[in-house]
C-alpha atoms as a PDB file:
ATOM      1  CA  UNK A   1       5.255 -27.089  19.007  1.00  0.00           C
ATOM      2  CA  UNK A   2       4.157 -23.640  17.375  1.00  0.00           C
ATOM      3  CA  UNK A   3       1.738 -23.109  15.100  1.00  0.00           C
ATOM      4  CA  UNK A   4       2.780 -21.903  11.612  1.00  0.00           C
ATOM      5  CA  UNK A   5       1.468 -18.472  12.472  1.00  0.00           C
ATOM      6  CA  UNK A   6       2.872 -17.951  15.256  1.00  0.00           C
ATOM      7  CA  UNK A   7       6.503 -19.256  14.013  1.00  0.00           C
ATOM      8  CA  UNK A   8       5.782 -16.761  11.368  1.00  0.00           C
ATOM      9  CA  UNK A   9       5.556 -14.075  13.660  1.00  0.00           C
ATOM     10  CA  UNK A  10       9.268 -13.602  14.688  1.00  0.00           C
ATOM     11  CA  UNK A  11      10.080 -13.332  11.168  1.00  0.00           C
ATOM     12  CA  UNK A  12       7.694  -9.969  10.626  1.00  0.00           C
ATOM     13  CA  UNK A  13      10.497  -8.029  11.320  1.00  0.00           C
ATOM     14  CA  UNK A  14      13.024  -9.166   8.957  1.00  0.00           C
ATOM     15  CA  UNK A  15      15.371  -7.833   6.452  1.00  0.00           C
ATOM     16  CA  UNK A  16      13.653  -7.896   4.699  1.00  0.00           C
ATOM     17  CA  UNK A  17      10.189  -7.270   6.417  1.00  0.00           C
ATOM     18  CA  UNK A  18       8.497  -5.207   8.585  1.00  0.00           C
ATOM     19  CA  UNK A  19       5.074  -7.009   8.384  1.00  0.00           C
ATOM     20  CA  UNK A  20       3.092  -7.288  11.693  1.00  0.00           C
ATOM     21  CA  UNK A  21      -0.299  -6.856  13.345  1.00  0.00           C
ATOM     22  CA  UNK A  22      -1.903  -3.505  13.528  1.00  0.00           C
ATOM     23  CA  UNK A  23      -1.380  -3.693  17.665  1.00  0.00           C
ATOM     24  CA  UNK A  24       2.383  -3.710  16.551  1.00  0.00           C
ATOM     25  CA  UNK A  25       1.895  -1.084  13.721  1.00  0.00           C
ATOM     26  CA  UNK A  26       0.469   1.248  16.111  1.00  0.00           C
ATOM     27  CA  UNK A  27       2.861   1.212  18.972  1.00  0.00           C
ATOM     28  CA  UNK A  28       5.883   4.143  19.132  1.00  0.00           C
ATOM     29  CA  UNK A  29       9.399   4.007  19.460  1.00  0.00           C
ATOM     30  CA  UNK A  30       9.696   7.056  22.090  1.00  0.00           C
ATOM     31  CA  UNK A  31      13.239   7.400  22.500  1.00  0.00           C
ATOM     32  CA  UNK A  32      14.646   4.903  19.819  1.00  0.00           C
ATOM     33  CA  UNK A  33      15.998   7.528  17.275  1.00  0.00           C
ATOM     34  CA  UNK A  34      17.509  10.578  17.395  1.00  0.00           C
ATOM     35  CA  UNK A  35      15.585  13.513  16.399  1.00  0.00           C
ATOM     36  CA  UNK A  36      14.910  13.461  12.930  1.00  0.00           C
ATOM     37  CA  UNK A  37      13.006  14.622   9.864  1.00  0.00           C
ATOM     38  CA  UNK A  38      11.083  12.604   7.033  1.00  0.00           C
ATOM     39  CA  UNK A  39      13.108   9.099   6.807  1.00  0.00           C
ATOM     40  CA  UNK A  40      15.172   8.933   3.354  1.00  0.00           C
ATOM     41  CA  UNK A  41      15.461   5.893   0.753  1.00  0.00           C
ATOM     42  CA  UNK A  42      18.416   5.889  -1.999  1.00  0.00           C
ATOM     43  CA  UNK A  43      17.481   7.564  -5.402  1.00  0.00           C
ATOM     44  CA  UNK A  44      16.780   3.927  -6.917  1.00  0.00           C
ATOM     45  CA  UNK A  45      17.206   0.403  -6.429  1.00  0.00           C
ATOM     46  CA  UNK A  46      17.714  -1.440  -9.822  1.00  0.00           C
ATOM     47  CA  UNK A  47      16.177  -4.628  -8.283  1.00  0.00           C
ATOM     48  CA  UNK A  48      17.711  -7.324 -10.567  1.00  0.00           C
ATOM     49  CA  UNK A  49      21.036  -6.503  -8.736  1.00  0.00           C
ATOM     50  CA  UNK A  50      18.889  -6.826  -5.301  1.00  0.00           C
ATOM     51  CA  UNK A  51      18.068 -10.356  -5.779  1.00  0.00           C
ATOM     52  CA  UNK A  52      19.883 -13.246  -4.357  1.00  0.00           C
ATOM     53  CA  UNK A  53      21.336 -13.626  -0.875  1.00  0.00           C
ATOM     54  CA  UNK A  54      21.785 -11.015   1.466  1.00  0.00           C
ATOM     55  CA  UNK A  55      23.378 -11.880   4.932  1.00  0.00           C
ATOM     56  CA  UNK A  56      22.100 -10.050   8.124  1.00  0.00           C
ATOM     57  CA  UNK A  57      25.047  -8.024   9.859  1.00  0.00           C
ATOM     58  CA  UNK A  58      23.431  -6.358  12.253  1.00  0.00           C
ATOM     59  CA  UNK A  59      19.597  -5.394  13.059  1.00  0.00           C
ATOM     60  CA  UNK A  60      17.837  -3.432  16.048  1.00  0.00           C
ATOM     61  CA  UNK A  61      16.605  -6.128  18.578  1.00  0.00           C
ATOM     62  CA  UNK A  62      12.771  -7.122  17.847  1.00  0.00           C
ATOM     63  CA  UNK A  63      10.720  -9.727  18.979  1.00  0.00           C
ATOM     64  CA  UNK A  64      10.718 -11.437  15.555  1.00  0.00           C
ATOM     65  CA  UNK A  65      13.881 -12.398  15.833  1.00  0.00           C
ATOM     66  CA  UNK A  66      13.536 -13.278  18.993  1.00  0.00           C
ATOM     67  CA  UNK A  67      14.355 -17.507  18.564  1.00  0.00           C
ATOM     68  CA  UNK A  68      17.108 -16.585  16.223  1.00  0.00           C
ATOM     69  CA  UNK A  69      20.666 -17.161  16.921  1.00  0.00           C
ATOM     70  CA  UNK A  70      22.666 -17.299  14.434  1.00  0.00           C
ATOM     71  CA  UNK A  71      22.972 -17.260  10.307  1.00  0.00           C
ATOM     72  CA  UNK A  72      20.326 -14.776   9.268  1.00  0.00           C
ATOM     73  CA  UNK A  73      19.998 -14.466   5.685  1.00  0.00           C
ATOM     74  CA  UNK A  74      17.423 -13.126   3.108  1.00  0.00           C
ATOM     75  CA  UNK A  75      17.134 -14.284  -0.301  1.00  0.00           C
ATOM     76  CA  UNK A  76      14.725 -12.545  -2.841  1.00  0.00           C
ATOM     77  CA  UNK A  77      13.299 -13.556  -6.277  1.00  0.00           C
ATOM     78  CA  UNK A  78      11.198 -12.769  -9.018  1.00  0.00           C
ATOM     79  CA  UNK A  79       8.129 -14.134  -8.978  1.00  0.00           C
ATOM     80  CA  UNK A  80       6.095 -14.617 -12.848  1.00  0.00           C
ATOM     81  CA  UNK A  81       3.907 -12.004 -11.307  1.00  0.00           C
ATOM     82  CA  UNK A  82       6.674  -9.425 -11.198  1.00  0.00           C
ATOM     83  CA  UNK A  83       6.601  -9.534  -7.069  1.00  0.00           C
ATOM     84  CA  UNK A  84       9.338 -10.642  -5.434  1.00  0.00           C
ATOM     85  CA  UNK A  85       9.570 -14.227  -3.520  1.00  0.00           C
ATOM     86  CA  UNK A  86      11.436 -13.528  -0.100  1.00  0.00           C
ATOM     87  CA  UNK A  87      12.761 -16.154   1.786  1.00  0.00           C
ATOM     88  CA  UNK A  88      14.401 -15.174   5.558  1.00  0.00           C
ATOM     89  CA  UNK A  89      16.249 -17.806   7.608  1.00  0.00           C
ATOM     90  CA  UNK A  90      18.168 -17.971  10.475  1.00  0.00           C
ATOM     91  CA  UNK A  91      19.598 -20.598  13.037  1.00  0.00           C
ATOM     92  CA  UNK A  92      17.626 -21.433  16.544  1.00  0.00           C
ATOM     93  CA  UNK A  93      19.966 -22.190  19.428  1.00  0.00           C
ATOM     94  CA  UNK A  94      19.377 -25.494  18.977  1.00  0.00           C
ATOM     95  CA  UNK A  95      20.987 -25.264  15.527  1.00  0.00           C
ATOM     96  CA  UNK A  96      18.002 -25.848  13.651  1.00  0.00           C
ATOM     97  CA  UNK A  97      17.302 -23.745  10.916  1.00  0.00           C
ATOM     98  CA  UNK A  98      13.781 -22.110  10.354  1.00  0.00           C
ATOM     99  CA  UNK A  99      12.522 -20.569   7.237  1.00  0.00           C
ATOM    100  CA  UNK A 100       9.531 -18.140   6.611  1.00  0.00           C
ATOM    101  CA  UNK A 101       8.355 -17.217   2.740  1.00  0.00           C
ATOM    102  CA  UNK A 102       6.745 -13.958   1.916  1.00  0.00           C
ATOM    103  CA  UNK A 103       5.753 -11.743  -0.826  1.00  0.00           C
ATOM    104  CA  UNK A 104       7.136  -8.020  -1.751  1.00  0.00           C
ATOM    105  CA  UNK A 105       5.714  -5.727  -4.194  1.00  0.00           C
ATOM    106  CA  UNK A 106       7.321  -2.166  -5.277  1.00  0.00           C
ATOM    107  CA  UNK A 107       4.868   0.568  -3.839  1.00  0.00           C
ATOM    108  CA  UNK A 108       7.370   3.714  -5.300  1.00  0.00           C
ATOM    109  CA  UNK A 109       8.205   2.445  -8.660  1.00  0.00           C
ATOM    110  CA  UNK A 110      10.343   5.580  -9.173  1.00  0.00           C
ATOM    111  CA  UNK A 111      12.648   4.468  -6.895  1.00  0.00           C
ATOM    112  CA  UNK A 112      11.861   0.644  -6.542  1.00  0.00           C
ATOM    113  CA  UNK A 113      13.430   1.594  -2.692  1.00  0.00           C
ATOM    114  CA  UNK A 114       9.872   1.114  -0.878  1.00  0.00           C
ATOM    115  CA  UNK A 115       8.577  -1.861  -0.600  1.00  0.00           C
ATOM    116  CA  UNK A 116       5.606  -3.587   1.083  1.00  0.00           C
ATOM    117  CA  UNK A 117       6.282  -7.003   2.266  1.00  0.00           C
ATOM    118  CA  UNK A 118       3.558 -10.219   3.203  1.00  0.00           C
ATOM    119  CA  UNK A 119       4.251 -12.987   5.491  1.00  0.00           C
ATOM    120  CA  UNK A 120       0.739 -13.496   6.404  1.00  0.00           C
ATOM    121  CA  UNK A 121      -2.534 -12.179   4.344  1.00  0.00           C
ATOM    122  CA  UNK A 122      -3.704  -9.342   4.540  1.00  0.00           C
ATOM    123  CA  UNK A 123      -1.012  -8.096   7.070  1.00  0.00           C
ATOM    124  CA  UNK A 124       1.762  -6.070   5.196  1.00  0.00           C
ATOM    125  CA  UNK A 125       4.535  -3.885   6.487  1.00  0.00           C
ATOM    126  CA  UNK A 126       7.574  -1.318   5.081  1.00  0.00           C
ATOM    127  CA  UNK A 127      10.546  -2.140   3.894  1.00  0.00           C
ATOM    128  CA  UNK A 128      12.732   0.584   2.646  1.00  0.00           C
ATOM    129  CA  UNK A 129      16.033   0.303   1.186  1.00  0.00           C
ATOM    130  CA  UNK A 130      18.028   3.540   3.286  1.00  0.00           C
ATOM    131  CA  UNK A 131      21.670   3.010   1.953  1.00  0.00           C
ATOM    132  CA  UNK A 132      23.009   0.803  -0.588  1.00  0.00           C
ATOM    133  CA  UNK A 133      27.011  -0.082  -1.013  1.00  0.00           C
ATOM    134  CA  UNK A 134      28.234   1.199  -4.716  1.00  0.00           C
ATOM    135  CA  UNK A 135      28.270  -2.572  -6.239  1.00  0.00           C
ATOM    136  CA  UNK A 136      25.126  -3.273  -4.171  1.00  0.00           C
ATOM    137  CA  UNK A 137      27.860  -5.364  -1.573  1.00  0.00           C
ATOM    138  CA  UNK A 138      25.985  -3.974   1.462  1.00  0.00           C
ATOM    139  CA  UNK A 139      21.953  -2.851   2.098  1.00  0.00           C
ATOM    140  CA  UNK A 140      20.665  -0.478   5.095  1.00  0.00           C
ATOM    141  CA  UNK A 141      17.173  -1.580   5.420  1.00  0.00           C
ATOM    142  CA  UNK A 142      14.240   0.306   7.736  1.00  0.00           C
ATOM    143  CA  UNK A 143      10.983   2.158   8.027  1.00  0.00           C
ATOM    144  CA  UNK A 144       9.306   5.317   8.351  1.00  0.00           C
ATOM    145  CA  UNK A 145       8.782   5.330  12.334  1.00  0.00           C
ATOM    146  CA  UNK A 146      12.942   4.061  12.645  1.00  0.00           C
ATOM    147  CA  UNK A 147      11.843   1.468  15.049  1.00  0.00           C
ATOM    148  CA  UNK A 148      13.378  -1.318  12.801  1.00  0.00           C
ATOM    149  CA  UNK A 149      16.820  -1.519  11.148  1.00  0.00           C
ATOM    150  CA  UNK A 150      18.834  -4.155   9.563  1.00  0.00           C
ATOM    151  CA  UNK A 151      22.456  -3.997   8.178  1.00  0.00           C
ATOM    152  CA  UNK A 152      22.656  -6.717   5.128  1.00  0.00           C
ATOM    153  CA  UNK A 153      25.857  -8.028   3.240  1.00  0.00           C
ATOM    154  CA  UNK A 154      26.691  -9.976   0.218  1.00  0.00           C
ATOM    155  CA  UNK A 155      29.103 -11.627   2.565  1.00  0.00           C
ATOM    156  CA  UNK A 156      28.748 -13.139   6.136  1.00  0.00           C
ATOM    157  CA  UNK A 157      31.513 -10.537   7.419  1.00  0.00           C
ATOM    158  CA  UNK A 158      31.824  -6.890   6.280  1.00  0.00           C
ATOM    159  CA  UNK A 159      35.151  -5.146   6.740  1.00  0.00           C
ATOM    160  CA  UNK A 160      35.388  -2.666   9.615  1.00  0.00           C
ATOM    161  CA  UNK A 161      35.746   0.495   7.386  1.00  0.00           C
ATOM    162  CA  UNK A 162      33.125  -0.400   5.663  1.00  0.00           C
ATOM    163  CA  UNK A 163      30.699  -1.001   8.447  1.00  0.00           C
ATOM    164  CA  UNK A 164      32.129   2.280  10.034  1.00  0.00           C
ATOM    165  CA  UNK A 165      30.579   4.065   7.408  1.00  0.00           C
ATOM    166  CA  UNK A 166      27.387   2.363   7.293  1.00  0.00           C
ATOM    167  CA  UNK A 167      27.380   3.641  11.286  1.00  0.00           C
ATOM    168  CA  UNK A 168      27.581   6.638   9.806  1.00  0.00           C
ATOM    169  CA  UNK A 169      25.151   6.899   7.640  1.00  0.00           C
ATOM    170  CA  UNK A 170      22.648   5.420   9.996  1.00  0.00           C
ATOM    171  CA  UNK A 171      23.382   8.105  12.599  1.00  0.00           C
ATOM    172  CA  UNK A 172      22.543  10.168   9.295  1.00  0.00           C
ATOM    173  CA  UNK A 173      19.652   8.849   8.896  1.00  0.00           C
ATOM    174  CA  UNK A 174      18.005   9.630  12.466  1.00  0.00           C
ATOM    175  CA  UNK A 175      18.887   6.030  13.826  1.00  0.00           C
ATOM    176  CA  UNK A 176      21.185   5.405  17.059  1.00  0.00           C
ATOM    177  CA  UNK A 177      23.757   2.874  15.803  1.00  0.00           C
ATOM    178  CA  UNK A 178      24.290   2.060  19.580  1.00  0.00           C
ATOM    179  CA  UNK A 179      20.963   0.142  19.604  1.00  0.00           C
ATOM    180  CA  UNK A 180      22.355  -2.122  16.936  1.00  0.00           C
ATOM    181  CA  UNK A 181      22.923  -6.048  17.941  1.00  0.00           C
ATOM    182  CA  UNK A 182      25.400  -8.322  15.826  1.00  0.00           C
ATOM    183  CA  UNK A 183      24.228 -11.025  14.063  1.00  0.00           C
ATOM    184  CA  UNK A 184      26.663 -14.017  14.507  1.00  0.00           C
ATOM    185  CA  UNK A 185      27.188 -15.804  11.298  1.00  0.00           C
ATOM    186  CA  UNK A 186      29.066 -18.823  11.413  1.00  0.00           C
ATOM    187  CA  UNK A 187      29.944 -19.347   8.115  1.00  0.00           C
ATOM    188  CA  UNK A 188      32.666 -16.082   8.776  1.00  0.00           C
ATOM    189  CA  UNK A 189      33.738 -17.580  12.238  1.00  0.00           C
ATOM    190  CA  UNK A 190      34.516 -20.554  10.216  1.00  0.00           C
ATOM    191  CA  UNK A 191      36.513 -18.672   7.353  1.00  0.00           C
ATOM    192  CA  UNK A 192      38.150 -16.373  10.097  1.00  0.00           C
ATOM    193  CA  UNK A 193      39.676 -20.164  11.260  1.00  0.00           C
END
């Protein structure tokens, strides 16, 4: 059985979160992303509409996510503190679920789009919002050295246009979209029935 740190691990990556180990902080990503300048947020995040559940779409492949097969999702709170309560799950392959909780707090408050999230004390890693859909329907989430990158949704299935100009953007953004692995959600095999 794994120990609660090390289940932890996997989830460093997240959606949500980019926390990990300084040995993990300080390796490179030579030839993961295109050649690119400074990595840019969105203007602002108003995080009240951020909260709630946010379904994983797609993500670059990481070891944190290694024992996860299926149904990714992210759910954020408000905490009384004013931090935000983040919850990431997703299904094993043998169709359990596993859940990790952590702990974001707003490190650009002009934006609210960077973010520093906890799994584990004292480690704490980026999270910046890159692209955001108009009603906040979809979420482009990476960090400054483009090794991670997540696609979220509101739903469990975005429609192809859509995700063809999230693409887009992430090629935009100094990311290779190519590297990008689907997330299989059953809940939209199951309305696709």
């Amino acid at each position: 059985m794994k120990s609660k740190t090390a289940e932890s691990l996997w989830w460093l990556g997240m959606g949500l979160a980019v926390a990990t180990t300084g040995i993990a902080i300080a390796s490179t990503a030579h030839g993961e992303t295109q050649d690119a300048g400074p990595l840019q947020t969105v203007d602002h995040v108003d995080l009240q509409r951020y909260l709630g559940t946010w379904y994983e779409i797609a993500r670059y492949p990481n070891r944190f996510e290694r024992d996860c097969d299926s149904d990714t999702t992210a759910q954020y709170s408000f905490r009384k503190d004013g931090r935000i309560e983040v919850v990431n799950t997703c299904r094993k392959p043998s169709g359990r679920a596993q859940s990790v909780h952590g702990v974001a707090r707003v490190v650009d408050p002009a934006t609210n789009a960077k973010l520093k999230v906890t799994f584990f004390w004292p480690f704490a890693g980026d999270y910046w919002v890159l692209a955001l859909g108009p009603e906040y329907q979809y979420a482009v989430v990476g960090e400054p050295r483009r090794k991670y990158l997540w696609v979220l949704s509101r739903t469990p299935q975005l429609a192809p246009e859509t995700y063809r100009t999230i693409l887009s953007r992430i090629e935009q953004l100094g990311y290779l979209p190519s590297k990008l692995t689907a997330t299989k959600q059953s809940y939209a095999t199951a309305a696709s029935r």
